[in-house]
N, C-alpha and C. Protein backbone atom coordinates (compact mmCIF):
# COMPACT_ATOMS: atom_id res chain seq x y z
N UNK A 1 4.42 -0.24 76.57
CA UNK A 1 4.77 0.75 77.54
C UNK A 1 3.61 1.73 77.62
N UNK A 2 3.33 2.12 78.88
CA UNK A 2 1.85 2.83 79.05
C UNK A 2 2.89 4.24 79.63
N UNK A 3 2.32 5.61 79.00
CA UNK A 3 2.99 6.99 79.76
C UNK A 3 1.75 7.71 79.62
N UNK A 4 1.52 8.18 81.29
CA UNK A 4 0.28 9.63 81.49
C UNK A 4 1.29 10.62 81.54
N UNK A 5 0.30 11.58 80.87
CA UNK A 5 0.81 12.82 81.08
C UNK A 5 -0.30 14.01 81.09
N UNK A 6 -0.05 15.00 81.20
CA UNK A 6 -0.59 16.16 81.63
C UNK A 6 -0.94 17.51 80.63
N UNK A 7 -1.73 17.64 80.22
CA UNK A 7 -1.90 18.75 79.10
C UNK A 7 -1.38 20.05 80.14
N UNK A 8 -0.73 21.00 79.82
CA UNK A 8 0.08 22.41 80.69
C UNK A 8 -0.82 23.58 80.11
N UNK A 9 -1.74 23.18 79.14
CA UNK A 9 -2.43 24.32 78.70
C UNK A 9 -1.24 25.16 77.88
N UNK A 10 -2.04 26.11 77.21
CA UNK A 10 -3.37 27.14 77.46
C UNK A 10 -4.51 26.24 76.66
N UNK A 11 -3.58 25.54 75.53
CA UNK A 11 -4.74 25.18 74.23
C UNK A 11 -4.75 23.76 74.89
N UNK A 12 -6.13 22.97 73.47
CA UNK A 12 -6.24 21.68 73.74
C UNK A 12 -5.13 20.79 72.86
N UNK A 13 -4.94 19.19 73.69
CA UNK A 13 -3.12 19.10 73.03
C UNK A 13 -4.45 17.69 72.08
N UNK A 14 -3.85 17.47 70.95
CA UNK A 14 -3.96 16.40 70.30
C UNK A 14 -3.27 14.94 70.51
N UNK A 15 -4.13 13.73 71.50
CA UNK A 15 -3.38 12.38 71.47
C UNK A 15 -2.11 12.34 70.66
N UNK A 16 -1.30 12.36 70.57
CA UNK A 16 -0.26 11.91 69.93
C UNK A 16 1.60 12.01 70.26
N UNK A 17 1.46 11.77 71.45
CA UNK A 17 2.80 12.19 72.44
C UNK A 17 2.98 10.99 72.19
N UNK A 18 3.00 10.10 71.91
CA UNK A 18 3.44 8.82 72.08
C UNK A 18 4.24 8.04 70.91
N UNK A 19 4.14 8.84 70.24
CA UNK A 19 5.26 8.63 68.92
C UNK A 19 6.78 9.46 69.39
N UNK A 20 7.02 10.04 69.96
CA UNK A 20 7.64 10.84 70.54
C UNK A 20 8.68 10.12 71.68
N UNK A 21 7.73 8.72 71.97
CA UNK A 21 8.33 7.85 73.25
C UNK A 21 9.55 6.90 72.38
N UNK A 22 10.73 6.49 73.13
CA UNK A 22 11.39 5.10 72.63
C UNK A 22 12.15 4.47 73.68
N UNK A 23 12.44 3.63 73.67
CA UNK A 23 12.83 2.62 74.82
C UNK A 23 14.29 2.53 74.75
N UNK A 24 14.87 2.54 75.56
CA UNK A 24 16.24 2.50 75.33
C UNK A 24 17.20 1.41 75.72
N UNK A 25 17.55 0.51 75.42
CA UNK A 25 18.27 -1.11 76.34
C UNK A 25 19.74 -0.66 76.80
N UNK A 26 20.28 -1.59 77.30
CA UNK A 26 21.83 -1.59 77.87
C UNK A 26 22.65 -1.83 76.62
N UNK A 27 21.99 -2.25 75.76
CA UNK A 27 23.23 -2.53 74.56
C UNK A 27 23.31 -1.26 73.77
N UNK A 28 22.36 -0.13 74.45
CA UNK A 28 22.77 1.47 73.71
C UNK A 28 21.55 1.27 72.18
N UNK A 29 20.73 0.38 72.31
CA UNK A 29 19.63 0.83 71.31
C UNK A 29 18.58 1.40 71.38
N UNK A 30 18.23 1.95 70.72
CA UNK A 30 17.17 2.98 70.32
C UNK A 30 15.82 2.42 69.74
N UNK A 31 14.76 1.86 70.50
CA UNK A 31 13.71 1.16 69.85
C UNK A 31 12.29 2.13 70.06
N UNK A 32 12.18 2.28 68.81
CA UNK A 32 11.06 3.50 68.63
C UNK A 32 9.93 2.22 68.43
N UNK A 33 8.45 2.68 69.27
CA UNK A 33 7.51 1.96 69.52
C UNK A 33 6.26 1.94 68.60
N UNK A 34 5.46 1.07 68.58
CA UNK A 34 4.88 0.66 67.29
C UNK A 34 3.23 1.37 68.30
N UNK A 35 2.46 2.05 67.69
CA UNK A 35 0.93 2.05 68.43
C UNK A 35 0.25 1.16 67.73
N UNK A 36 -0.84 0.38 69.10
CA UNK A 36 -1.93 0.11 68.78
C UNK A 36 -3.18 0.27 68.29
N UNK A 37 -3.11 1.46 67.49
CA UNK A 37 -4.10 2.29 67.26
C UNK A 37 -5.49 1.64 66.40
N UNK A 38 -6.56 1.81 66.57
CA UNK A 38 -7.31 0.96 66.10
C UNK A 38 -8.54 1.21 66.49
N UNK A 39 -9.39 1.75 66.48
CA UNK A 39 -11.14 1.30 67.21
C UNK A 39 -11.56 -0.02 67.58
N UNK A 40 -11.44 0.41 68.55
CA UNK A 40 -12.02 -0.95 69.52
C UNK A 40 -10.69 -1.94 69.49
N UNK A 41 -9.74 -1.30 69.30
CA UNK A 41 -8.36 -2.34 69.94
C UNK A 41 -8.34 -2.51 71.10
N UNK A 42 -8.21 -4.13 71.47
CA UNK A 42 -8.08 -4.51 72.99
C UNK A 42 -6.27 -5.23 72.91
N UNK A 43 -5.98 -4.73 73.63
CA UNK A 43 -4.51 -5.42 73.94
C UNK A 43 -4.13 -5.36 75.54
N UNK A 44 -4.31 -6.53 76.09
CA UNK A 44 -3.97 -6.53 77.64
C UNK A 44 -3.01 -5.62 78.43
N UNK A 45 -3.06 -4.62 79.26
CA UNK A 45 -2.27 -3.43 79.20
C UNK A 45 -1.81 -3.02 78.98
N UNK A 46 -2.81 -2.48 77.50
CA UNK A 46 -2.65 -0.95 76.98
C UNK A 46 -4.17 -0.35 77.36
N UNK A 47 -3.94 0.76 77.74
CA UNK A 47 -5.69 1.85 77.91
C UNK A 47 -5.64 1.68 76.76
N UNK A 48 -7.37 2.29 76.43
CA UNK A 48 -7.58 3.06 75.03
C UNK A 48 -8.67 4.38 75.13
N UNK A 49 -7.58 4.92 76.41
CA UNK A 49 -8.27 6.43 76.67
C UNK A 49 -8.05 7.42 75.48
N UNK A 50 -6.72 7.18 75.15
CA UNK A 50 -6.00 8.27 74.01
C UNK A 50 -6.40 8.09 72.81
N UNK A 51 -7.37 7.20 72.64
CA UNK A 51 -7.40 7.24 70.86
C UNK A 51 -8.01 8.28 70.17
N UNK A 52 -7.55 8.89 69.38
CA UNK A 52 -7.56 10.09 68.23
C UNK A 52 -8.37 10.97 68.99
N UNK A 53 -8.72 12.14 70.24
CA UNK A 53 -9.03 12.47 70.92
C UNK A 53 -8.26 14.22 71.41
N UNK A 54 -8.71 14.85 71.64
CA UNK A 54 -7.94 15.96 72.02
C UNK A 54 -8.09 16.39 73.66
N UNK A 55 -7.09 16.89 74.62
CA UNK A 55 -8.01 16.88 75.77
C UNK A 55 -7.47 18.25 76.05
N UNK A 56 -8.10 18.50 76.89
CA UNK A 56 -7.95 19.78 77.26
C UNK A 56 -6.95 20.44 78.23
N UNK A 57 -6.36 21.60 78.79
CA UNK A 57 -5.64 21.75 79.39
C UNK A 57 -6.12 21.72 80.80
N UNK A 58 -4.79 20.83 81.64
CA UNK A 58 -5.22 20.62 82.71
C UNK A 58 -5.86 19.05 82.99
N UNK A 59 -6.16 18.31 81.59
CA UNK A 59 -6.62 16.82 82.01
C UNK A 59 -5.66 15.89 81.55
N UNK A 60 -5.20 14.57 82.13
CA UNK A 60 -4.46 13.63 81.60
C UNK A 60 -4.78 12.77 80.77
N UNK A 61 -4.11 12.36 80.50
CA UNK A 61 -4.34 10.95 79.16
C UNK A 61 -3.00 9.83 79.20
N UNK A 62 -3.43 8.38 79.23
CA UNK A 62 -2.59 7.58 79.12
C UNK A 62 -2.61 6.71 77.52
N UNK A 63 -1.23 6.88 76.72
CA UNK A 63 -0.85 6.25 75.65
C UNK A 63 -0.25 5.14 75.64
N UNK A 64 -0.23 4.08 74.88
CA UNK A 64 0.26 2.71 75.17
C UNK A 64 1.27 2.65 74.22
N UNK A 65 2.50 1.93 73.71
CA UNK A 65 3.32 1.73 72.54
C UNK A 65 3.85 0.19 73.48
N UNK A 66 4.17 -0.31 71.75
CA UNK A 66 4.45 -1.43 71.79
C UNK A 66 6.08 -1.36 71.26
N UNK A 67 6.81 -1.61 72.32
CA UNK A 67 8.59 -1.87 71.65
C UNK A 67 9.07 -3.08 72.07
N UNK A 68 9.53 -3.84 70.67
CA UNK A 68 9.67 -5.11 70.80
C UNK A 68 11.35 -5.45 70.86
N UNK A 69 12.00 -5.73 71.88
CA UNK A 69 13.32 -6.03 72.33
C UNK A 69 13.45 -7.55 71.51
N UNK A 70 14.28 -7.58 70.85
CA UNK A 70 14.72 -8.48 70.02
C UNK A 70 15.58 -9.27 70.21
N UNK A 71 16.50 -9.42 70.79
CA UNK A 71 17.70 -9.74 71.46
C UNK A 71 17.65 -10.00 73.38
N UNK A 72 17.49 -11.66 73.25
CA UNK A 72 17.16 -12.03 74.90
C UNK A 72 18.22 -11.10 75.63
N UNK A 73 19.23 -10.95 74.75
CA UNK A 73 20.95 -10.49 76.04
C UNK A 73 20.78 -8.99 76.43
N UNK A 74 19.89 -8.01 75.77
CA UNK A 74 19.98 -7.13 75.63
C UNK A 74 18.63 -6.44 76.71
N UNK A 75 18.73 -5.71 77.39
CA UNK A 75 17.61 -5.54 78.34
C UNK A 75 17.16 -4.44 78.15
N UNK A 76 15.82 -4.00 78.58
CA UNK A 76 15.58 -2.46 78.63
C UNK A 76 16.14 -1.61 79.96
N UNK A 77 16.76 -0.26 79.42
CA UNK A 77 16.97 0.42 80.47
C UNK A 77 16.36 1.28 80.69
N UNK A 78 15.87 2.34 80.05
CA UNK A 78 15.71 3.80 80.35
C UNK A 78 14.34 3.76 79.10
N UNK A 79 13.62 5.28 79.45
CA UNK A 79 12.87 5.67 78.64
C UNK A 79 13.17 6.73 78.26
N UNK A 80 13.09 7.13 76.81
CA UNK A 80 13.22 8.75 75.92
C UNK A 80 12.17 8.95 75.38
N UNK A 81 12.29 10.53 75.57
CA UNK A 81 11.44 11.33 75.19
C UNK A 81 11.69 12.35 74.18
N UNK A 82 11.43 12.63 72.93
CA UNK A 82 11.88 13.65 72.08
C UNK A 82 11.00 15.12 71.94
N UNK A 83 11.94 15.91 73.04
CA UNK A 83 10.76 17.18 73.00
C UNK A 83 11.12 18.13 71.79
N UNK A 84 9.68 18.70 71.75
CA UNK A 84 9.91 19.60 70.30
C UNK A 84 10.77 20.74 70.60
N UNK A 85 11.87 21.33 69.61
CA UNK A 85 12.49 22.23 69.79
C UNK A 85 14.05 22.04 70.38
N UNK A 86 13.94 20.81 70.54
CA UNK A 86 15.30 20.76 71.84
C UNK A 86 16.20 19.24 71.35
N UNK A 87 17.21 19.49 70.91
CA UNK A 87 18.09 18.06 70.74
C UNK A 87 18.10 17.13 71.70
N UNK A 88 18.06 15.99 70.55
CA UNK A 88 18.37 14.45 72.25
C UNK A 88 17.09 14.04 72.44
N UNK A 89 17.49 13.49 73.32
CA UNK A 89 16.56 13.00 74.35
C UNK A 89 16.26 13.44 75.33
N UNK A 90 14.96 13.78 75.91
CA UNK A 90 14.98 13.58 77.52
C UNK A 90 14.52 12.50 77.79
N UNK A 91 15.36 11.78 78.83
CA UNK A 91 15.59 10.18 79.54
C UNK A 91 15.16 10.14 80.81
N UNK A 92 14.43 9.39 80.80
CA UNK A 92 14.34 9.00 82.61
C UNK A 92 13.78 7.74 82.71
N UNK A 93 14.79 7.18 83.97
CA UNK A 93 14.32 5.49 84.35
C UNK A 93 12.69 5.35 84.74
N UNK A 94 12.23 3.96 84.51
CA UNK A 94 10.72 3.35 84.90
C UNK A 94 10.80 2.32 84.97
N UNK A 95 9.90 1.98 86.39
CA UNK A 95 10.01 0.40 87.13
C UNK A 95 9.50 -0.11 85.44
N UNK A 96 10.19 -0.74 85.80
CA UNK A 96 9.74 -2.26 84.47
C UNK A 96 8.63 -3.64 85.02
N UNK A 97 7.54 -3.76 83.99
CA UNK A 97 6.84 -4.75 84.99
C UNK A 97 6.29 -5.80 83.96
């Protein structure tokens, strides 16, 4: 799963929003995603803009995670997000491709 996002400033944010990501299926599971992290990791779409990197406010960055659905019956639905400070999830659907 590839997610850009947007540094909001003031400071510079540190790569690492992407531990933060998990995939969510119709059977109500919770699959927290594995990174590719690595120098000079190539894995067919994933970037490797984000690796260990800080960017500044105001520039984007795309992170890749790998969540492996285990179960043919079981599909992905939704994506979560765990923001700091705040219970849950924040969820929102993404074309699947």
């Amino acid at each position: 799963m590839s997610v850009t996002y947007t540094n909001p400033g003031p400071e510079d944010l540190y790569t690492d929003q992407v531990g933060s990501v998990s995939l969510l299926t119709e059977g109500g599971r919770q699959i927290e995603g594995k990174t590719p992290f690595g120098v000079d990791t190539r894995i067919p779409g994933c970037p490797s803009d984000w690796v260990a990197r800080m960017i500044p406010p105001g520039e984007s960055v795309t992170e890749c995670s790998i969540h492996r659905v285990t179960d043919d019956r079981d599909k992905p639905f939704t994506v979560g997000f765990a923001e700091a400070g705040r219970p849950g999830l924040v969820t929102w659907r993404a074309p699947l491709r």
